[in-house]
C-alpha atoms as a PDB file:
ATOM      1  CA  UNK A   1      47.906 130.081 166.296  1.00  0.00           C
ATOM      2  CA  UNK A   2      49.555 130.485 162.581  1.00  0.00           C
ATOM      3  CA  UNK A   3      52.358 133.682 162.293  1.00  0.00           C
ATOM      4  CA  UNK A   4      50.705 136.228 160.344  1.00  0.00           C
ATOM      5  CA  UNK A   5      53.423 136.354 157.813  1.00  0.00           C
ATOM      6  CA  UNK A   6      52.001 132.867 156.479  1.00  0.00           C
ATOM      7  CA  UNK A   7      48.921 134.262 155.990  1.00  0.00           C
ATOM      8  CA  UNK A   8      50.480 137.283 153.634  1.00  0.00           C
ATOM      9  CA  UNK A   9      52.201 134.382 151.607  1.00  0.00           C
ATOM     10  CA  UNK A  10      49.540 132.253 151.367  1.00  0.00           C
ATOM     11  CA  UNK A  11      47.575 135.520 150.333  1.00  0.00           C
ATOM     12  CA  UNK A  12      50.331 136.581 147.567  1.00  0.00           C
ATOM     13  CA  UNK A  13      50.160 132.940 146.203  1.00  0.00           C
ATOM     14  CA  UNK A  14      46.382 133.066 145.522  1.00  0.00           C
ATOM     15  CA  UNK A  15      46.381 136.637 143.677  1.00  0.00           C
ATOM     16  CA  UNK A  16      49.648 135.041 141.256  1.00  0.00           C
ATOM     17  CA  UNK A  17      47.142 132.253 140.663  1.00  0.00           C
ATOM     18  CA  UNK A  18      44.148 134.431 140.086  1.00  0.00           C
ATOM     19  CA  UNK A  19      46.392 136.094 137.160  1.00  0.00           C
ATOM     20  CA  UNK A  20      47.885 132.775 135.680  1.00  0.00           C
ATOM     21  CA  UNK A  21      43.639 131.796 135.429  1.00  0.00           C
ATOM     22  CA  UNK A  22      43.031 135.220 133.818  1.00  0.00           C
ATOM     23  CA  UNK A  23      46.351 134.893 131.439  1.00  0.00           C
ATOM     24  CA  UNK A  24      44.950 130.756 130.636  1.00  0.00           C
ATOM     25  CA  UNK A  25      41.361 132.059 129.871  1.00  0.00           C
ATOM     26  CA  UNK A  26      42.719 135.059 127.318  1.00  0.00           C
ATOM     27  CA  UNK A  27      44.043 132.322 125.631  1.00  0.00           C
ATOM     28  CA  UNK A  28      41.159 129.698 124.897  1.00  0.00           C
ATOM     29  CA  UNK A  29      38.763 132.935 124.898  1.00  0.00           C
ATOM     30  CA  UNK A  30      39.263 133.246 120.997  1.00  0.00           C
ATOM     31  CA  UNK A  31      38.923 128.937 120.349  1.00  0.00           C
ATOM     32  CA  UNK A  32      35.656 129.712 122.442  1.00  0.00           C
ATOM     33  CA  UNK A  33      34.713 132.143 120.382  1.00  0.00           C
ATOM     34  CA  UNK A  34      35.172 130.264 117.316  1.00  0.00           C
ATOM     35  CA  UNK A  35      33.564 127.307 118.772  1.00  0.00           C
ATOM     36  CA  UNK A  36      30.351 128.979 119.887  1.00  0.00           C
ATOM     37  CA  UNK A  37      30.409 131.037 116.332  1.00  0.00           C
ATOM     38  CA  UNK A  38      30.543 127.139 114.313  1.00  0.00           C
ATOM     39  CA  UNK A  39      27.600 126.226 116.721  1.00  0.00           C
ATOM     40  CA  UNK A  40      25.397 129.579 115.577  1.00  0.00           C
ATOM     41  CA  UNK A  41      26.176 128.598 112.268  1.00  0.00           C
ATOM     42  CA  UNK A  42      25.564 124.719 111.900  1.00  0.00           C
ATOM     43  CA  UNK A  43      22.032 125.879 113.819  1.00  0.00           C
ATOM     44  CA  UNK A  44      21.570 128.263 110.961  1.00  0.00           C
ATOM     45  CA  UNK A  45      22.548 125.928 108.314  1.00  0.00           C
ATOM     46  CA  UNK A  46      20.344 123.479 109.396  1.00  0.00           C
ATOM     47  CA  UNK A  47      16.854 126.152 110.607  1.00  0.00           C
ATOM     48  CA  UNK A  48      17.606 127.071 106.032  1.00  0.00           C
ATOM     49  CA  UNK A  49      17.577 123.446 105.011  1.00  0.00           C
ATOM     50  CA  UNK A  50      14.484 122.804 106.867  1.00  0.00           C
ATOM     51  CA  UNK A  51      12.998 126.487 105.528  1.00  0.00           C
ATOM     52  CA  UNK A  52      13.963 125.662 102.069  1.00  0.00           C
ATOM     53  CA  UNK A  53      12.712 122.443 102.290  1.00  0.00           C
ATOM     54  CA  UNK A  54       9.360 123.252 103.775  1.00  0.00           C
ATOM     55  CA  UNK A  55       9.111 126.264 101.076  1.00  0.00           C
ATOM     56  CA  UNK A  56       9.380 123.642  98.126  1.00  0.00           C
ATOM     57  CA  UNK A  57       7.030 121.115 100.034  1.00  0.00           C
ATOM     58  CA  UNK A  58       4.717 124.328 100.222  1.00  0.00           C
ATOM     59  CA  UNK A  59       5.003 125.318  96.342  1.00  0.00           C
ATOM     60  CA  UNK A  60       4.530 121.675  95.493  1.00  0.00           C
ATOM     61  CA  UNK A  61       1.573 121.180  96.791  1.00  0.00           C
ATOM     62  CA  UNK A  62       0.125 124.874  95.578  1.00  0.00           C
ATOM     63  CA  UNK A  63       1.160 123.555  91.870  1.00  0.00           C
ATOM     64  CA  UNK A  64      -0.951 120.655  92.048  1.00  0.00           C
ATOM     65  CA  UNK A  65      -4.183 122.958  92.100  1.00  0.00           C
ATOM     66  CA  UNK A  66      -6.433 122.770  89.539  1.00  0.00           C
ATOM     67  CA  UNK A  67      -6.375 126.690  89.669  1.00  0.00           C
ATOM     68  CA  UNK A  68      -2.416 126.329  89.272  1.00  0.00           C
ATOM     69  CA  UNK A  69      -2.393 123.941  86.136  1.00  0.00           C
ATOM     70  CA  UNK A  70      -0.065 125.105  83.529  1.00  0.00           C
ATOM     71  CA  UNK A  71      -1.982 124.395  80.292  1.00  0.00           C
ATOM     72  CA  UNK A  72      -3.503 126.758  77.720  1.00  0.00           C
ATOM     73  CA  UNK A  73      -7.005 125.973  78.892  1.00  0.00           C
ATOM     74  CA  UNK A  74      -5.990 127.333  81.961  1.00  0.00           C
ATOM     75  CA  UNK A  75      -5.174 130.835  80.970  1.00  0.00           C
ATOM     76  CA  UNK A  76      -4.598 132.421  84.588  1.00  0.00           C
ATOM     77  CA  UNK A  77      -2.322 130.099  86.048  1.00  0.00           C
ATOM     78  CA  UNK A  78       1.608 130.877  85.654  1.00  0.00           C
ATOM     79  CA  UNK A  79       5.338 129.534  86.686  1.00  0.00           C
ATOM     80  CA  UNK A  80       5.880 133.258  88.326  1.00  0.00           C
ATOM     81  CA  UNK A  81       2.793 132.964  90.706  1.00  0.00           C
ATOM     82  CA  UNK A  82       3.675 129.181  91.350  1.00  0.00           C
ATOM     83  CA  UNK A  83       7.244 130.373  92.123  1.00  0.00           C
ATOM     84  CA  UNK A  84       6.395 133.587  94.143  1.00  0.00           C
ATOM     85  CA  UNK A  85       4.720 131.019  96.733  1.00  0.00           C
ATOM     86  CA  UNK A  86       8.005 129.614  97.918  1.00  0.00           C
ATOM     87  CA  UNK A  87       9.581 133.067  97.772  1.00  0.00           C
ATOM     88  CA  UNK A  88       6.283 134.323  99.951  1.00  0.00           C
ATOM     89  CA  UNK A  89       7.329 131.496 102.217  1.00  0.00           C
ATOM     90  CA  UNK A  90      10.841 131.876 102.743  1.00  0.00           C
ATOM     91  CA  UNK A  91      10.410 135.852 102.985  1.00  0.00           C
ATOM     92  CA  UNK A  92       8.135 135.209 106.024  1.00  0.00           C
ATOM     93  CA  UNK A  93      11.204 133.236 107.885  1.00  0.00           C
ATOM     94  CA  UNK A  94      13.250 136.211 107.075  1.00  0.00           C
ATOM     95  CA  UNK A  95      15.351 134.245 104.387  1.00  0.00           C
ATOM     96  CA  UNK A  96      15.620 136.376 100.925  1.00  0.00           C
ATOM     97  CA  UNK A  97      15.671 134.135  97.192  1.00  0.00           C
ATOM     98  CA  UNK A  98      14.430 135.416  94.043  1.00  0.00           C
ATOM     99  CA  UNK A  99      11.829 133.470  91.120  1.00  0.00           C
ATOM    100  CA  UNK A 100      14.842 132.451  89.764  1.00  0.00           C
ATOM    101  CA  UNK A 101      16.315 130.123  92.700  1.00  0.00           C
ATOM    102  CA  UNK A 102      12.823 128.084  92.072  1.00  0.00           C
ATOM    103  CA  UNK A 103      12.208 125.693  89.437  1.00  0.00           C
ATOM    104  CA  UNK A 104       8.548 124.465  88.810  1.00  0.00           C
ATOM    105  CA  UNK A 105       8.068 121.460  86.401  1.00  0.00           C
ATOM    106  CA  UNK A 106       4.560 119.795  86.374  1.00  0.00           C
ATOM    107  CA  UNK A 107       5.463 117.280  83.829  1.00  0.00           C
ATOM    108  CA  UNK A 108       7.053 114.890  86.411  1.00  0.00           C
ATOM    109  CA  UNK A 109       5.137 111.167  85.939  1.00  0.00           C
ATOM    110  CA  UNK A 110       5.498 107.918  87.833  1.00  0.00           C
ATOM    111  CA  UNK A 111       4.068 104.804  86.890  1.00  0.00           C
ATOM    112  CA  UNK A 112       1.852 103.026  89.877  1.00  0.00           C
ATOM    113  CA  UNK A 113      -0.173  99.568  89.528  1.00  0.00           C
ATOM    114  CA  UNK A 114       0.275  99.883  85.635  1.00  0.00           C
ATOM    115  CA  UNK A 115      -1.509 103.894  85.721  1.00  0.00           C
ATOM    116  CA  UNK A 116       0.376 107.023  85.044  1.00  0.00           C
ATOM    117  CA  UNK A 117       0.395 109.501  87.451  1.00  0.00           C
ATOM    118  CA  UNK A 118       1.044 113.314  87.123  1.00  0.00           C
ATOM    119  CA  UNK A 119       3.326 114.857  89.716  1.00  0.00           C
ATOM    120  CA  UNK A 120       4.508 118.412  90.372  1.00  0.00           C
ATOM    121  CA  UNK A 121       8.130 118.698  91.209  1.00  0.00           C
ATOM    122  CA  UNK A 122       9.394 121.752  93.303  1.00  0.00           C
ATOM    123  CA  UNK A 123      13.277 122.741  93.286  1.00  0.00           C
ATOM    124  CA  UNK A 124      14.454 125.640  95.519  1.00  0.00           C
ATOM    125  CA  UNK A 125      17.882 126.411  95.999  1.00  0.00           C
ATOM    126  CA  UNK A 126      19.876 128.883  98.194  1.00  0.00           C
ATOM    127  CA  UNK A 127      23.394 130.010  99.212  1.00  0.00           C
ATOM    128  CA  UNK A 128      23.883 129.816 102.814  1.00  0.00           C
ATOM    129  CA  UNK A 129      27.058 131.964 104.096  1.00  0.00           C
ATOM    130  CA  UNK A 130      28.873 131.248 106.990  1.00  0.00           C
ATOM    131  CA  UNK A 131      29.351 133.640 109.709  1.00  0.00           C
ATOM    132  CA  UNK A 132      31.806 132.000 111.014  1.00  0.00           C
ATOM    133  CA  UNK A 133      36.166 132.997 110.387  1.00  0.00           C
ATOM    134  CA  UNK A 134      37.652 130.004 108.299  1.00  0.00           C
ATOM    135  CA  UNK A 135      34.341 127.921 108.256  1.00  0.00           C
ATOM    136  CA  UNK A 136      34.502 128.690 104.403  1.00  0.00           C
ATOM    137  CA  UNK A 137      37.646 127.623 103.911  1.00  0.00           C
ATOM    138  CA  UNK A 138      36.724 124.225 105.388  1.00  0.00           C
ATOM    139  CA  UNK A 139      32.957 123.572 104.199  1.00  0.00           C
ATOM    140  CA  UNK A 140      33.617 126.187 100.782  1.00  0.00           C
ATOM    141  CA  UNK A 141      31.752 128.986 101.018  1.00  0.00           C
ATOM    142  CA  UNK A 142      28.560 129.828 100.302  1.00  0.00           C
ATOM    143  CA  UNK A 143      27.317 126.308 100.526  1.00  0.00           C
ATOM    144  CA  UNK A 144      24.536 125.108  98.437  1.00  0.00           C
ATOM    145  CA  UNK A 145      20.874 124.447 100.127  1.00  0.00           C
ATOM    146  CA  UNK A 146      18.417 122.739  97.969  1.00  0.00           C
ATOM    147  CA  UNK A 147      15.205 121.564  98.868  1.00  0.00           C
ATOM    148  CA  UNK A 148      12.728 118.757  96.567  1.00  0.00           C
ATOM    149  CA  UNK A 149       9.346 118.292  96.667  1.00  0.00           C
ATOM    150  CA  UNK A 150       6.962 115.797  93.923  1.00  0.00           C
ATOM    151  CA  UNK A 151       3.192 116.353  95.209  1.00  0.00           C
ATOM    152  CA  UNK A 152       0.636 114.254  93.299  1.00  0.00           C
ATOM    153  CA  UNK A 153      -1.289 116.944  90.494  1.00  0.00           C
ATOM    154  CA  UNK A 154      -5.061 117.202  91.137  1.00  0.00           C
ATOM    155  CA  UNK A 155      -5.847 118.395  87.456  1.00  0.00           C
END
């Protein structure tokens, strides 16, 4: 059988480590923090690309409408309500741009097997901000999102 006074010891040497763990975790709780913060944000970063991307893929293939052709024959069709269909898009994945952050050119033309073909070329851009402390300072802040898409005109 053990002396009780070993017990007490052994006792007053697991409560001083208990507060040497709490005293090591205040200290890598902020580089946690941080860490878990730059993983939110990369996620984010990356969900806008794909957004902004899929917004301009979208508008590209809504310009090559015959309903959306940009010619004076075609009196009701316009760059605003080409434009308003990306900003449609992103506003129902709760990101905000204006008509001005999308550029619609249906002039684009490749040349395939000797024939000209027509394309309508979608640019969005966006500002992503970081949420995370310092990430600006590395990756400059807000960082530029663009997003391209050419869809083959049906007019």
């Amino acid at each position: 059988m053990k002396p009780v006074h070993n017990f007490i010891n052994i006792s007053g040497r697991r409560q001083k480590q208990r507060g040497a763990v709490l005293v090591e975790f205040a200290f890598i709780l902020p580089f946690l923090t941080l860490l878990i913060l730059g993983i939110v944000d990369l996620g984010l970063l990356i969900r806008n690309s794909q957004i902004i991307q899929n917004a301009a893929r979208e508008t590209a293939r809504y310009s090559s409408l015959p309903k959306n052709w940009l010619d004076p024959r075609n009196p009701s069709a316009s760059v605003t309500d080409i434009a308003q269909r990306a900003v449609d898009y992103c506003a129902e994945e709760n990101l905000t741009i204006s008509l001005s952050d999308v550029t619609v050119d249906q002039s684009e033309t490749i040349v395939v097997g000797g024939v000209t073909i027509r394309l309508s070329e979608i640019i969005v851009t966006m500002n992503h901000n970081f949420i995370t402390p310092g990430a600006g300072l590395i990756f400059g802040d807000p960082v530029p999102i663009t997003g391209r898409a050419l869809f083959r005109n049906l007019f």
